[in-house]
C-alpha atoms as a PDB file:
ATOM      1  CA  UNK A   1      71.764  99.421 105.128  1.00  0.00           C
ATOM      2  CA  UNK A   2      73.938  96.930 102.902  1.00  0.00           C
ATOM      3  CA  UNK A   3      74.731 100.389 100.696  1.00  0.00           C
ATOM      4  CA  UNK A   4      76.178 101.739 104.286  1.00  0.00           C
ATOM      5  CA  UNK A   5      78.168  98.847 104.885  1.00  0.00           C
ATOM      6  CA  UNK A   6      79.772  98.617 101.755  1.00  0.00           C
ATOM      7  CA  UNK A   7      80.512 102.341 101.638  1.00  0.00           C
ATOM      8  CA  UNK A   8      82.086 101.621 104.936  1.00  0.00           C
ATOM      9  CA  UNK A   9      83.904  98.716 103.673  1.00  0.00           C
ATOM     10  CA  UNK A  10      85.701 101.081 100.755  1.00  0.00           C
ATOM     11  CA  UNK A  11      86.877 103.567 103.637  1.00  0.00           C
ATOM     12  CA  UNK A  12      88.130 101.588 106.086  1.00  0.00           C
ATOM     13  CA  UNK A  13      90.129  99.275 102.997  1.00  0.00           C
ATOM     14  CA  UNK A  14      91.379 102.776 101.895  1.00  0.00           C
ATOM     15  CA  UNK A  15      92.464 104.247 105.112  1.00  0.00           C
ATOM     16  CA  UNK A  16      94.505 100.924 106.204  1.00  0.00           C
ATOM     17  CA  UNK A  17      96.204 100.876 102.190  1.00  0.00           C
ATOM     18  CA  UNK A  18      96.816 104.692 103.151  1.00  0.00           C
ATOM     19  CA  UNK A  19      98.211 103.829 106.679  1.00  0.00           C
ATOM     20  CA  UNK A  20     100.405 100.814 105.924  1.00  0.00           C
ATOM     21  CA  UNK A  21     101.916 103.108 103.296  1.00  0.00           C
ATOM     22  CA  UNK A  22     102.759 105.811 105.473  1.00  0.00           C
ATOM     23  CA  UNK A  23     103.739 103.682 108.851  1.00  0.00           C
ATOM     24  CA  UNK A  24     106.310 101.437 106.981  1.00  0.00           C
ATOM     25  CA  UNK A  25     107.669 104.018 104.461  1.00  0.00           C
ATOM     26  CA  UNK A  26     107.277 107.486 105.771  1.00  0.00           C
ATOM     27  CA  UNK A  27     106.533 110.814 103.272  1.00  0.00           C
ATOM     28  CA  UNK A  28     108.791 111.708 100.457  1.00  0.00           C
ATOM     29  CA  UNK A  29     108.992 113.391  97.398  1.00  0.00           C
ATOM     30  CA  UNK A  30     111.510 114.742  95.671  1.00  0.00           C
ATOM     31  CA  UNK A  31     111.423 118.345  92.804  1.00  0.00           C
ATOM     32  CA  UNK A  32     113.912 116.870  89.911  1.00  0.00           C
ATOM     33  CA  UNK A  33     117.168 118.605  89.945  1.00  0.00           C
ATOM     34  CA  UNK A  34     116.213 121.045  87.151  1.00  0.00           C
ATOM     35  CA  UNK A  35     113.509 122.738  89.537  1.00  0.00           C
ATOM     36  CA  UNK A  36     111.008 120.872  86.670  1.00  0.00           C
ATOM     37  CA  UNK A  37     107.954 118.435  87.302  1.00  0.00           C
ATOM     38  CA  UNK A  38     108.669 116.568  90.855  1.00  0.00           C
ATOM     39  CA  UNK A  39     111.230 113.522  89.908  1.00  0.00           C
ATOM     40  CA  UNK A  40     108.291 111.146  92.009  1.00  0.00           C
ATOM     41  CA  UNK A  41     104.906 111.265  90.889  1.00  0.00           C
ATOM     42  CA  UNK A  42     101.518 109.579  90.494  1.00  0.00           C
ATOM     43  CA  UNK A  43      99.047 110.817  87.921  1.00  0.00           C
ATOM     44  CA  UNK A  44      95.613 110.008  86.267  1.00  0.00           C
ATOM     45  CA  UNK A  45      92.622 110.946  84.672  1.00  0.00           C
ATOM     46  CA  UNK A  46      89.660 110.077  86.739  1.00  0.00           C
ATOM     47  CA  UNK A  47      86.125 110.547  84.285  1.00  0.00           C
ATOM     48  CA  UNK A  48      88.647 112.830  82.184  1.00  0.00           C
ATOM     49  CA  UNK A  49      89.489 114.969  85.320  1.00  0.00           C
ATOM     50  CA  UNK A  50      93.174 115.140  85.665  1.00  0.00           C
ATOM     51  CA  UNK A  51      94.740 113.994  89.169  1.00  0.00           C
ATOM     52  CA  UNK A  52      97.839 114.487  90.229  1.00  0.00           C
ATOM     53  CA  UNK A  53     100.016 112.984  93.878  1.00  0.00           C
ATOM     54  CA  UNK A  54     103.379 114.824  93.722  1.00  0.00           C
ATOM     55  CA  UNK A  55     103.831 115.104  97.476  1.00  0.00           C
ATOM     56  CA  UNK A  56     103.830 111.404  98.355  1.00  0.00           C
ATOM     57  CA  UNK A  57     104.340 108.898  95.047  1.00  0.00           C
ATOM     58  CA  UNK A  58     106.019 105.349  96.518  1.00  0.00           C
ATOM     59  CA  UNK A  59     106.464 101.432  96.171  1.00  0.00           C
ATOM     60  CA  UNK A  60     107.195  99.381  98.640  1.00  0.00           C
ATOM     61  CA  UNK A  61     107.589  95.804  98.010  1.00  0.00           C
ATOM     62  CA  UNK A  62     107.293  92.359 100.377  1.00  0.00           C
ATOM     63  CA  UNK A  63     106.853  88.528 100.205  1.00  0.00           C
ATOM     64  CA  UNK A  64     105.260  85.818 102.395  1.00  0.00           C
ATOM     65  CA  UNK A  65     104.458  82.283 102.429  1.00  0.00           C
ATOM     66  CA  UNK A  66     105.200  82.666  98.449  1.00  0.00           C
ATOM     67  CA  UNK A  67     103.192  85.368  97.793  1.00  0.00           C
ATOM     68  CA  UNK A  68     104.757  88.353  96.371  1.00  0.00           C
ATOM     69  CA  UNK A  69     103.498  92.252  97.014  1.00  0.00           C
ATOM     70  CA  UNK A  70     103.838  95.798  95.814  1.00  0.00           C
ATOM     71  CA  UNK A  71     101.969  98.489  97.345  1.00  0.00           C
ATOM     72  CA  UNK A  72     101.974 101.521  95.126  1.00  0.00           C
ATOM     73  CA  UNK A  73     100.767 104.519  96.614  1.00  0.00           C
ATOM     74  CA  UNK A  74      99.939 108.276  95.661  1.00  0.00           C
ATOM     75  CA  UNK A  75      98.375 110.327  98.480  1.00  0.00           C
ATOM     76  CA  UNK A  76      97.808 114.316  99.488  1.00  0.00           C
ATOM     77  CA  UNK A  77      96.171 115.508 102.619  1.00  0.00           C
ATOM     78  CA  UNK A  78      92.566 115.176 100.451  1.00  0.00           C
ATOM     79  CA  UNK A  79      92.517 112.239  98.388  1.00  0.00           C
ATOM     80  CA  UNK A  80      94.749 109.108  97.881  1.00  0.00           C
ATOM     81  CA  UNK A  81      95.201 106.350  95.439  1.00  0.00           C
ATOM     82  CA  UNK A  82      96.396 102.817  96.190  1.00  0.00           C
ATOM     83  CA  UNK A  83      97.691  99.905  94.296  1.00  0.00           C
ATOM     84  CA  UNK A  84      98.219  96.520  95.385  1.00  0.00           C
ATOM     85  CA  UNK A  85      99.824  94.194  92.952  1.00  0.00           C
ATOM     86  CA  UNK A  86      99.907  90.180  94.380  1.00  0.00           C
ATOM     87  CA  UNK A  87     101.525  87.434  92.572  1.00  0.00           C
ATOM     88  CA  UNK A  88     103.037  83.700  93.067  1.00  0.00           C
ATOM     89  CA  UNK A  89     105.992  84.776  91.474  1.00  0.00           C
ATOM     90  CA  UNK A  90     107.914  88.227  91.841  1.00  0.00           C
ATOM     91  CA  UNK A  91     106.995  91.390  90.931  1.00  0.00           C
ATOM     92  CA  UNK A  92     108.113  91.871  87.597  1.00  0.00           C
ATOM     93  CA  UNK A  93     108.536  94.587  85.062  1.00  0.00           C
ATOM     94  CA  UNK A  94     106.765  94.133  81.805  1.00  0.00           C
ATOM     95  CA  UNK A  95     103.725  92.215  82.960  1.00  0.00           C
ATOM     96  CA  UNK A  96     100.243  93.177  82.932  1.00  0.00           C
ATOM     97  CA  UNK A  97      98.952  92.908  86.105  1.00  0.00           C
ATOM     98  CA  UNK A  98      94.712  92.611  85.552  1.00  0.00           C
ATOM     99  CA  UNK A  99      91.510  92.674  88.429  1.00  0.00           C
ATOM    100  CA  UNK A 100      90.342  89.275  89.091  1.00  0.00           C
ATOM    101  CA  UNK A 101      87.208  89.035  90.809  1.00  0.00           C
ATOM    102  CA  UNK A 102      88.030  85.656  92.340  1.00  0.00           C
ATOM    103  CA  UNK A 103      92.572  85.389  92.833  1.00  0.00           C
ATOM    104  CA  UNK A 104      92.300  82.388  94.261  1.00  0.00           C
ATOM    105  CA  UNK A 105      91.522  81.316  90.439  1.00  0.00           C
ATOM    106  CA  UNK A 106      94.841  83.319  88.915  1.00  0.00           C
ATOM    107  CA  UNK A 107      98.422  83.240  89.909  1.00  0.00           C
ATOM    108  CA  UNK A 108      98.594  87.342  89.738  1.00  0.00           C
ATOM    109  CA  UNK A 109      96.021  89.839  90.833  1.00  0.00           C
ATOM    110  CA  UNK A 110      95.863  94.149  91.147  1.00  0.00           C
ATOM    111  CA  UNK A 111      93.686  95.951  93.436  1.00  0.00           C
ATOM    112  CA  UNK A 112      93.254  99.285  93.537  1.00  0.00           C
ATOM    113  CA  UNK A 113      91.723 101.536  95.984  1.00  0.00           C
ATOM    114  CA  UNK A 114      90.912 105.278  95.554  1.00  0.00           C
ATOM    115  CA  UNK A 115      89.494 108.057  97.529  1.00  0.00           C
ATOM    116  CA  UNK A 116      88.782 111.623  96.366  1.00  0.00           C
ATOM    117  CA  UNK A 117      89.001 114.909  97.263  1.00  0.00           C
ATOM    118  CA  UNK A 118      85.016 114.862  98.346  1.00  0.00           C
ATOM    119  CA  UNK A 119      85.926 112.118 100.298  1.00  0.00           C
ATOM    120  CA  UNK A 120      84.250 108.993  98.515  1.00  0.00           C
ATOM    121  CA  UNK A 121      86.151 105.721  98.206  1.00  0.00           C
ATOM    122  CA  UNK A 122      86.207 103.381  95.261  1.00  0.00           C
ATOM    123  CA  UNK A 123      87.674 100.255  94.519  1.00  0.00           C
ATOM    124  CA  UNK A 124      88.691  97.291  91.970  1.00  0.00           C
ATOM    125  CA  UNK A 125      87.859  93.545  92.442  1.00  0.00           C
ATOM    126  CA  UNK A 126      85.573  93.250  95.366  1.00  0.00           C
ATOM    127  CA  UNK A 127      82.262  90.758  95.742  1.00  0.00           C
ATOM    128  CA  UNK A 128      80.787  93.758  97.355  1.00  0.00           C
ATOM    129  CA  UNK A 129      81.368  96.218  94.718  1.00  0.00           C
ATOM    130  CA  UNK A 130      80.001  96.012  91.334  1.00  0.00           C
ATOM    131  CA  UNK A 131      80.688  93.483  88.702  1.00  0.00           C
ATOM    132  CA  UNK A 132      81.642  96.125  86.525  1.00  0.00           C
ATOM    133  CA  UNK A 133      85.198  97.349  88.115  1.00  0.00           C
ATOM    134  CA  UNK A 134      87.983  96.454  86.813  1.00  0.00           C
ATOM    135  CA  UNK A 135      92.289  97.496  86.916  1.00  0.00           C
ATOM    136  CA  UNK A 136      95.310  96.730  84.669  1.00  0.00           C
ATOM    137  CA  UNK A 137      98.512  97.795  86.160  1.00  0.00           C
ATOM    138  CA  UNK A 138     102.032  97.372  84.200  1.00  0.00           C
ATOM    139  CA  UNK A 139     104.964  97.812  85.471  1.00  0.00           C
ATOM    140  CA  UNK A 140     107.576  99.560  83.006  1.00  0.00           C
ATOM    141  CA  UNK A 141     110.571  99.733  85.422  1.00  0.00           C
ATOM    142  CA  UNK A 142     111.729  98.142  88.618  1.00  0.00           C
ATOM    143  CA  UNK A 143     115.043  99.607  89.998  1.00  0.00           C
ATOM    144  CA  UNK A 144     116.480 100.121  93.217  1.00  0.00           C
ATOM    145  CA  UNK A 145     115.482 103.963  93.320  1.00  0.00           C
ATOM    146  CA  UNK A 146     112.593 103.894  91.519  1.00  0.00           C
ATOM    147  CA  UNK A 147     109.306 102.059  90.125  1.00  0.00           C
ATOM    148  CA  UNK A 148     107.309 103.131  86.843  1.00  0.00           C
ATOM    149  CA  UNK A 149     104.493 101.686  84.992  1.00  0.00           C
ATOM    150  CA  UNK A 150     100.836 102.813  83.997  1.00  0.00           C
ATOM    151  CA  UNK A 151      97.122 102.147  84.872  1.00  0.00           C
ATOM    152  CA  UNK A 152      93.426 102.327  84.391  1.00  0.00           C
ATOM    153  CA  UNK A 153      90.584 101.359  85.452  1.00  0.00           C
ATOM    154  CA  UNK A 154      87.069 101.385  86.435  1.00  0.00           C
ATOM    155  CA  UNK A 155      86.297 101.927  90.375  1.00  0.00           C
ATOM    156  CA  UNK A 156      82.879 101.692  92.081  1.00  0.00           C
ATOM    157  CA  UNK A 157      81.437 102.074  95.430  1.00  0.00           C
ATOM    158  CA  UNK A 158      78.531 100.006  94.829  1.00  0.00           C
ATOM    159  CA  UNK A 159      76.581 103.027  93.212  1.00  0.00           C
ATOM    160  CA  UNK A 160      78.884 105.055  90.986  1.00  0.00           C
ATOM    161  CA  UNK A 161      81.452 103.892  88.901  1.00  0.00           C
ATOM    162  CA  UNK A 162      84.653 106.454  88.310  1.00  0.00           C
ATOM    163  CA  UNK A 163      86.898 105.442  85.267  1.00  0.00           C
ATOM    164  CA  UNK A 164      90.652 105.642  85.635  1.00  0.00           C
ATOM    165  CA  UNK A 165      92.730 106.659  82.312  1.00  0.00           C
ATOM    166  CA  UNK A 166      96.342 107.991  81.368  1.00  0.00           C
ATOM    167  CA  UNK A 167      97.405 106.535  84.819  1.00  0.00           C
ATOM    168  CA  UNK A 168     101.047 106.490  84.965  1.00  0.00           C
ATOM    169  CA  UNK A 169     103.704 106.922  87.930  1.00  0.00           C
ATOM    170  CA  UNK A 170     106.951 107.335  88.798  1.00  0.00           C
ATOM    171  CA  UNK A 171     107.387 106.499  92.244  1.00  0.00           C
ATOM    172  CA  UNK A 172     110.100 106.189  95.010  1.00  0.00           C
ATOM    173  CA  UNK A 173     111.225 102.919  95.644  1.00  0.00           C
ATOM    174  CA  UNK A 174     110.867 102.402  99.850  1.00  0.00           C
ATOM    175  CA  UNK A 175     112.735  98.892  99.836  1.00  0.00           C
END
């Protein structure tokens, strides 16, 4: 029963990251000018299998009551992968953004979300989910077009644990 609820839990967290994503920003992607790899992208290795999000790869940033948020967010019609970076002081390049299992403790905190193509959700950071999860997110480049950086990870849905490696992104800036 609790196994149910928590693999409930991971959905639901995943489709709202997916659907605040696509309500505020819309779909884009964009082929580089040279007909080359797509200029926006969002790629990893998940348990050394590669992924790739070429058709949707964005960041969209926002602030409130002095906290400070990026969403970053990779997506196809099968599978998606979602960031959430939170800190007490803006987003910033050149930071390493690291899973804390309680943020009320740290001034920064990442969170990442991921569903695959079977349709099973994983996550980073949550009381419900294993101990064992953990993200580190850094952000390389913060312009007004663009936002690039790297992750990994590990991701669990309170039974199976994927590992996230090579993670990097390019990604369309939305605002």
């Amino acid at each position: 029963m609790i196994q149910k609820m928590k693999r409930r839990s991971l959905n639901v967290l995943a489709g709202i990251c997916s659907a605040f994503i696509l309500c505020t920003t819309g779909i884009s992607c964009k082929k580089s000018s040279d007909g080359g790899e797509p200029k926006y992208y969002m790629r990893f290795k998940e348990n050394g299998t590669q992924v790739a999000y070429n058709t949707t790869a964005q960041a969209a940033f926002s602030s409130a009551s002095g906290l400070y948020m990026c969403v970053l967010n990779g997506l196809d019609p099968k599978s998606n992968m979602n960031i959430i970076l939170t800190d007490k002081s803006p987003i910033a390049a050149n930071i390493n953004y690291t899973e804390q299992i309680l943020p009320g403790l740290a001034n920064s905190y990442v969170f990442i979300t991921y569903q695959n193509s079977n349709g099973v959700s994983f996550l980073s950071g949550n009381p419900l989910a294993d101990q064992d999860a953990s993200a580190k997110v850094t952000l390389t480049a913060i312009t007004d077009d663009y936002v690039k950086g790297t992750f990994s990870g590990k991701l669990t849905n309170g039974s199976t644990i994927v590992t996230i490696t090579e993670g990097e992104f390019i990604l369309k800036r939305v605002n």
